[in-house]
Protein backbone atom coordinates (compact mmCIF):
# COMPACT_ATOMS: atom_id res chain seq x y z
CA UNK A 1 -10.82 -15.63 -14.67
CA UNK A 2 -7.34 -14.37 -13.90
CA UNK A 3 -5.83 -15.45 -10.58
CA UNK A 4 -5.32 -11.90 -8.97
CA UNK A 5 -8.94 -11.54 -9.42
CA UNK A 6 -9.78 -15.02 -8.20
CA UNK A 7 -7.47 -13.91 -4.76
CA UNK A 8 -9.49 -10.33 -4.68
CA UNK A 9 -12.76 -12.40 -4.28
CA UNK A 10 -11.44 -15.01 -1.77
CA UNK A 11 -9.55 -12.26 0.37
CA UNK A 12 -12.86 -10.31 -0.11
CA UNK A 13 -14.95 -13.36 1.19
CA UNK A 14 -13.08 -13.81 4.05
CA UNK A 15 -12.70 -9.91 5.26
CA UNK A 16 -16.65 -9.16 4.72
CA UNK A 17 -17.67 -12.34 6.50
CA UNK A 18 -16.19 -10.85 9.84
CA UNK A 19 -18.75 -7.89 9.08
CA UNK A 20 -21.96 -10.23 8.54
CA UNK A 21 -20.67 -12.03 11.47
CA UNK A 22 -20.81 -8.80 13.51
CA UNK A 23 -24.11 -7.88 11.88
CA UNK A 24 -25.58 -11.51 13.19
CA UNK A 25 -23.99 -10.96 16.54
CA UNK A 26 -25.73 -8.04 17.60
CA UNK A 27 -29.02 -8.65 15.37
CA UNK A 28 -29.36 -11.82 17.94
CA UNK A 29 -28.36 -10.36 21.19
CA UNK A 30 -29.32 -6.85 20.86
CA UNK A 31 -25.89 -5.50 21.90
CA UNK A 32 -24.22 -3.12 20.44
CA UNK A 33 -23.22 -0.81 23.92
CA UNK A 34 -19.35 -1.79 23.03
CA UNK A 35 -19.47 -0.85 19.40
CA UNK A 36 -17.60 2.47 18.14
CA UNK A 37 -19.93 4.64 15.79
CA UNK A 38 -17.08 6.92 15.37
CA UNK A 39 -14.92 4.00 14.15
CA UNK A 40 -18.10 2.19 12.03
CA UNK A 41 -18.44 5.76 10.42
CA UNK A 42 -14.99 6.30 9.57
CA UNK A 43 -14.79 2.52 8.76
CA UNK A 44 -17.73 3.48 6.12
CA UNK A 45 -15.99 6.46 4.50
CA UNK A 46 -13.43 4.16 3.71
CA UNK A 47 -15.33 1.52 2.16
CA UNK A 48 -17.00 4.48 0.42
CA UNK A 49 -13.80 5.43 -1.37
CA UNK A 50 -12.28 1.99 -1.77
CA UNK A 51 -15.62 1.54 -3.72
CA UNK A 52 -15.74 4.50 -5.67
CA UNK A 53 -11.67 3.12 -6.32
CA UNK A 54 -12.85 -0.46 -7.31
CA UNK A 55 -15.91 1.63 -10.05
CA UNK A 56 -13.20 3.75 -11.67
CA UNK A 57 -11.00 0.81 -12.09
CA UNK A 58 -13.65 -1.36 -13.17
CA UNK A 59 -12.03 -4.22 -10.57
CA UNK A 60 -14.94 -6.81 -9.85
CA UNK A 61 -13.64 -8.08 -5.96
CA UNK A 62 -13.18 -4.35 -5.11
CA UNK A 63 -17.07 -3.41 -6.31
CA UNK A 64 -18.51 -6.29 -5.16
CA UNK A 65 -17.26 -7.07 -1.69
CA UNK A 66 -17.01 -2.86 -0.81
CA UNK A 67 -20.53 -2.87 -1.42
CA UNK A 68 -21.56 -5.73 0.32
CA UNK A 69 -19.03 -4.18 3.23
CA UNK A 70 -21.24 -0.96 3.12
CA UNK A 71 -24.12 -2.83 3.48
CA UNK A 72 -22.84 -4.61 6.65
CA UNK A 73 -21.43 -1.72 8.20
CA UNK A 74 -24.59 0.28 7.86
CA UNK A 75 -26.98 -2.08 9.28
CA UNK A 76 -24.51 -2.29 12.31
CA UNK A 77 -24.56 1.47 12.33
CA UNK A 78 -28.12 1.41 12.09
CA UNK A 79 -28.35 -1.33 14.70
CA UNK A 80 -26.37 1.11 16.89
CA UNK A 81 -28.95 3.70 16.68
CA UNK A 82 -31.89 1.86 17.20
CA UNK A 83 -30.61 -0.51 19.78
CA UNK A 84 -29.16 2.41 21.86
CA UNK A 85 -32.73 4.34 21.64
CA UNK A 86 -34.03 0.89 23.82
């Protein structure tokens, strides 16, 4: 495996862990009053195109950690939603 794409994964690693800590955060506390939606739904249109980017170049740490981003961001999203309803 080629060392820029070894560095995409690890750099990947690192940035989506702060999401899946953020996810585990308010999945355990059942806080989200201080989270932004506006900023988690811009945050997702972003990871939206840097996917659709990483799928038309074919590039493996930009597929796999975008998507695993996307997943993060919308269960805090969705955590947002139901934990505000409360």
């Amino acid at each position: 495996m080629p060392f820029l794409t070894i560095l995409g994964l690890v750099a990947g690693l690192f940035t989506t862990f702060s999401f899946a800590l953020q996810v585990w955060k308010c999945w355990r506390t059942k806080s989200v009053g201080d989270i932004s939606t506006e900023m988690y739904v811009a945050f997702a249109f972003g990871v939206v195109m840097w996917l659709v980017y990483g799928v038309a170049l074919n590039n493996l740490p930009l597929i796999v950690w975008n998507a695993i981003t996307l997943f993060l961001v919308m269960m805090i999203l969705w955590m947002k939603y139901r934990y505000s309803r409360d």
